[in-house]
Protein backbone atom coordinates (compact mmCIF):
# COMPACT_ATOMS: atom_id res chain seq x y z
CA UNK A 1 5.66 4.86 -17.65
CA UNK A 2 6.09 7.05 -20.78
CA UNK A 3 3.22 8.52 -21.96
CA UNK A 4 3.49 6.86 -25.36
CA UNK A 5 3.80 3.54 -23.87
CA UNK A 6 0.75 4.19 -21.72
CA UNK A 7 -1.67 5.03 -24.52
CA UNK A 8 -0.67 2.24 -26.65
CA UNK A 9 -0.74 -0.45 -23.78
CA UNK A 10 -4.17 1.16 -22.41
CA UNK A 11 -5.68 1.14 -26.05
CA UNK A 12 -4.68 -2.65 -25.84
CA UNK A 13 -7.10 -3.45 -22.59
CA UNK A 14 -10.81 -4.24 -23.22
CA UNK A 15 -11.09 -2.06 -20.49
CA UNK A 16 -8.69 0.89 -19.65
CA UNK A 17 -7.77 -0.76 -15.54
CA UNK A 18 -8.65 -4.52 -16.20
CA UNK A 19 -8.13 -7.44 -18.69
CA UNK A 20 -8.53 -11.06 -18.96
CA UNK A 21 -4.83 -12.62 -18.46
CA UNK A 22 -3.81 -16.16 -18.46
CA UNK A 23 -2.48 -15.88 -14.45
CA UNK A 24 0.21 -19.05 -14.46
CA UNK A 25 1.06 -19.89 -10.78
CA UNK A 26 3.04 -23.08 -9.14
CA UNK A 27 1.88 -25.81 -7.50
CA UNK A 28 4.66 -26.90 -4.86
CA UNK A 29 2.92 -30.10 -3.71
CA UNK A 30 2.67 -31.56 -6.92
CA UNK A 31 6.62 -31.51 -7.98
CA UNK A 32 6.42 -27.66 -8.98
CA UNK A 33 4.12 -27.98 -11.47
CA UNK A 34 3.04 -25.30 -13.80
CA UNK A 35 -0.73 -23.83 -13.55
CA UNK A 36 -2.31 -21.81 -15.57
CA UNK A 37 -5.76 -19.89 -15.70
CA UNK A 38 -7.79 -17.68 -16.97
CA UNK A 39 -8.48 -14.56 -14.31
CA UNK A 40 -8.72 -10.91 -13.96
CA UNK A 41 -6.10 -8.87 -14.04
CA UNK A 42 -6.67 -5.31 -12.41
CA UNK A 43 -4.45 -2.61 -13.07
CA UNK A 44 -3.98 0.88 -10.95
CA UNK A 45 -1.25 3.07 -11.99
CA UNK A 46 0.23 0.10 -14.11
CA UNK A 47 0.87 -1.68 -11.07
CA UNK A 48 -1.08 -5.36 -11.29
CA UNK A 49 -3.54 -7.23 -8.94
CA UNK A 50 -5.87 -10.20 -8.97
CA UNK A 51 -8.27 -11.12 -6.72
CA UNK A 52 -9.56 -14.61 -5.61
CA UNK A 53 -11.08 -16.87 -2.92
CA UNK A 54 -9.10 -17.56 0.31
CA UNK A 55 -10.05 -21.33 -0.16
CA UNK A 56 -9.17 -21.24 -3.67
CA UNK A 57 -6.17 -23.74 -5.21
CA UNK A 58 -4.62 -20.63 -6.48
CA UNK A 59 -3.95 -19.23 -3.27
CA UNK A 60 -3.00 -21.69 -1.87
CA UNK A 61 -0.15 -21.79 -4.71
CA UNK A 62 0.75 -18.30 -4.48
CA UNK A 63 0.96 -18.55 -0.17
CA UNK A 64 3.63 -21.27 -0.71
CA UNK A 65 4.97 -20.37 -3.43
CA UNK A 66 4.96 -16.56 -4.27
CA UNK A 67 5.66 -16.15 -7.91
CA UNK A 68 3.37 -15.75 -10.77
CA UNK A 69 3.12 -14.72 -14.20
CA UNK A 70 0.25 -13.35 -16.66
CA UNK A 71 -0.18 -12.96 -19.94
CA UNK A 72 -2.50 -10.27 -21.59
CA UNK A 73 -3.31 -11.18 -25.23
CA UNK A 74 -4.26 -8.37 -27.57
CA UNK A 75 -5.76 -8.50 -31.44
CA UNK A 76 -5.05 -5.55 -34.14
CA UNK A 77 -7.06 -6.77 -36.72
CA UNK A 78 -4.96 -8.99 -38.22
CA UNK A 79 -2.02 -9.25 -36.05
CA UNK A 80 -1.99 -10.09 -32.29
CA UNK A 81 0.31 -8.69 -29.31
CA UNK A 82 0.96 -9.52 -25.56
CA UNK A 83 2.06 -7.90 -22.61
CA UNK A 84 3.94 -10.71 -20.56
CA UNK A 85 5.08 -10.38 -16.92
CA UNK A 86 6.56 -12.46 -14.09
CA UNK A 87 7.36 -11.24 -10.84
CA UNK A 88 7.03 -11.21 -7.29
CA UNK A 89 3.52 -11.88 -5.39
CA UNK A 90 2.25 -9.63 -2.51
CA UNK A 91 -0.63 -10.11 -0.35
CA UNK A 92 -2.69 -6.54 -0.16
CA UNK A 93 -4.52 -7.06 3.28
CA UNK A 94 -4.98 -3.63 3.52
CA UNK A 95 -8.78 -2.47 3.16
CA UNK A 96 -8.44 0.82 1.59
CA UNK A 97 -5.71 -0.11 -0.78
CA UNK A 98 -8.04 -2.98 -2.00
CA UNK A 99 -10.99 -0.57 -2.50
CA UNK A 100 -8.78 2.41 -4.36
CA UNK A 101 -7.84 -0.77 -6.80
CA UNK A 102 -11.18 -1.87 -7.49
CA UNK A 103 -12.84 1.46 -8.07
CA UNK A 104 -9.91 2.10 -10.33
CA UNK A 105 -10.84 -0.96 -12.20
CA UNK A 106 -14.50 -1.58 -12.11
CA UNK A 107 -14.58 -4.13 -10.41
CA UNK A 108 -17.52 -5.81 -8.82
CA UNK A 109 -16.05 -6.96 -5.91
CA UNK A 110 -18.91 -7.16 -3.93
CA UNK A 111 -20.84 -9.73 -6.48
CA UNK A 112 -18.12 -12.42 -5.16
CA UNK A 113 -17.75 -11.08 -1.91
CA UNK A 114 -20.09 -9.84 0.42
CA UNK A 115 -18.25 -7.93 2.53
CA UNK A 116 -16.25 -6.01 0.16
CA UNK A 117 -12.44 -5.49 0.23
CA UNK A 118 -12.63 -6.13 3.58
CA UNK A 119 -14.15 -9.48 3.27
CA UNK A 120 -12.04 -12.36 5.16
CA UNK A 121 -12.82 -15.03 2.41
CA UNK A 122 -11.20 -12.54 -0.37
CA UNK A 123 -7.45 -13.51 -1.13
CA UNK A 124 -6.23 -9.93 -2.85
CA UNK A 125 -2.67 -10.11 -4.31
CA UNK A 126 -0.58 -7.57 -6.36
CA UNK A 127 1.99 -8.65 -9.02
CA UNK A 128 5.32 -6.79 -8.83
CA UNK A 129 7.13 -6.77 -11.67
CA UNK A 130 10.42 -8.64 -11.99
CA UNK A 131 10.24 -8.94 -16.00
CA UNK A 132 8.01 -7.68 -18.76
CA UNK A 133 7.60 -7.95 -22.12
CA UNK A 134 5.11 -6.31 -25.15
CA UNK A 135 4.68 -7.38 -27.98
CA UNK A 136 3.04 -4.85 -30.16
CA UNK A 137 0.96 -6.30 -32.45
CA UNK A 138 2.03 -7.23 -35.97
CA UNK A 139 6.12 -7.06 -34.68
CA UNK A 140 7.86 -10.22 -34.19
CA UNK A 141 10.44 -9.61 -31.52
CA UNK A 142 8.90 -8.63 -28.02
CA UNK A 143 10.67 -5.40 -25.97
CA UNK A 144 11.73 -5.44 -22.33
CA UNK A 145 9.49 -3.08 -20.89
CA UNK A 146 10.56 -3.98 -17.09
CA UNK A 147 11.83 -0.66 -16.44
CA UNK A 148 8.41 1.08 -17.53
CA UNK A 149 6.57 -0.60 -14.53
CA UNK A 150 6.60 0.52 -10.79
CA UNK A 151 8.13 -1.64 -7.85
């Protein structure tokens, strides 16, 4: 990502590695219907995670049907952004990867599930880009940015 573009996007975030998004999965046994949530977004080298219960309707989603898309919503003062991006879904079973992700991002994982990134209930995932969009705030015509972001 250019270094411009990574400043302004991680002056955006609340927090520099993790943001409230609005996750948007589908639900294939209700006729493809959209969902949409609030969740945690984690971020490591501006590639994208989320974390949630095995057991959980999202995952369950995501296993059958594995596309997703978030939204990040950002205020300037008067004028509000977004980063937007839809992609592919990939389950991260892999320990260590889990834990470099969640130290990167400050995440409690351990308040949700006991045994850490290794926990068998936790349902890890990592976005992978197929289209993104920012929308820097007070503009009114969001930029393809799907080239910034790794695969």
């Amino acid at each position: 990502m250019k270094l411009e573009l990574d400043e302004e996007l991680r002056r955006q975030f609340n927090n520099k590695h993790k943001a409230i998004a609005h996750f948007a999965t589908v639900d294939v046994e209700h006729g493809y219907a959209p969902e949409i949530r609030p969740m945690t977004l984690l971020e490591a080298g501006w590639s994208f995670y989320i974390a949630t219960s095995v057991s959980s309707r999202k995952a369950k989603e995501m296993d059958r049907h594995p596309k997703a898309a978030f939204l990040v919503y950002f205020h300037d003062g008067k004028n509000a952004g977004y980063l937007r991006v839809t992609g592919k879904l990939h389950a991260v079973t892999d320990a260590i990867t889990r834990n470099k992700v969640v130290k990167v991002a400050d995440y409690p994982l351990e308040c949700r599930w006991k045994g850490g990134a290794a926990d068998s209930n936790l349902y890890f995932a990592r976005i992978i880009p197929e289209r993104a969009e920012y929308l820097r705030p007070g503009e009114d015509e969001a930029k393809d940015i799907t080239r910034e972001f790794p695969r």
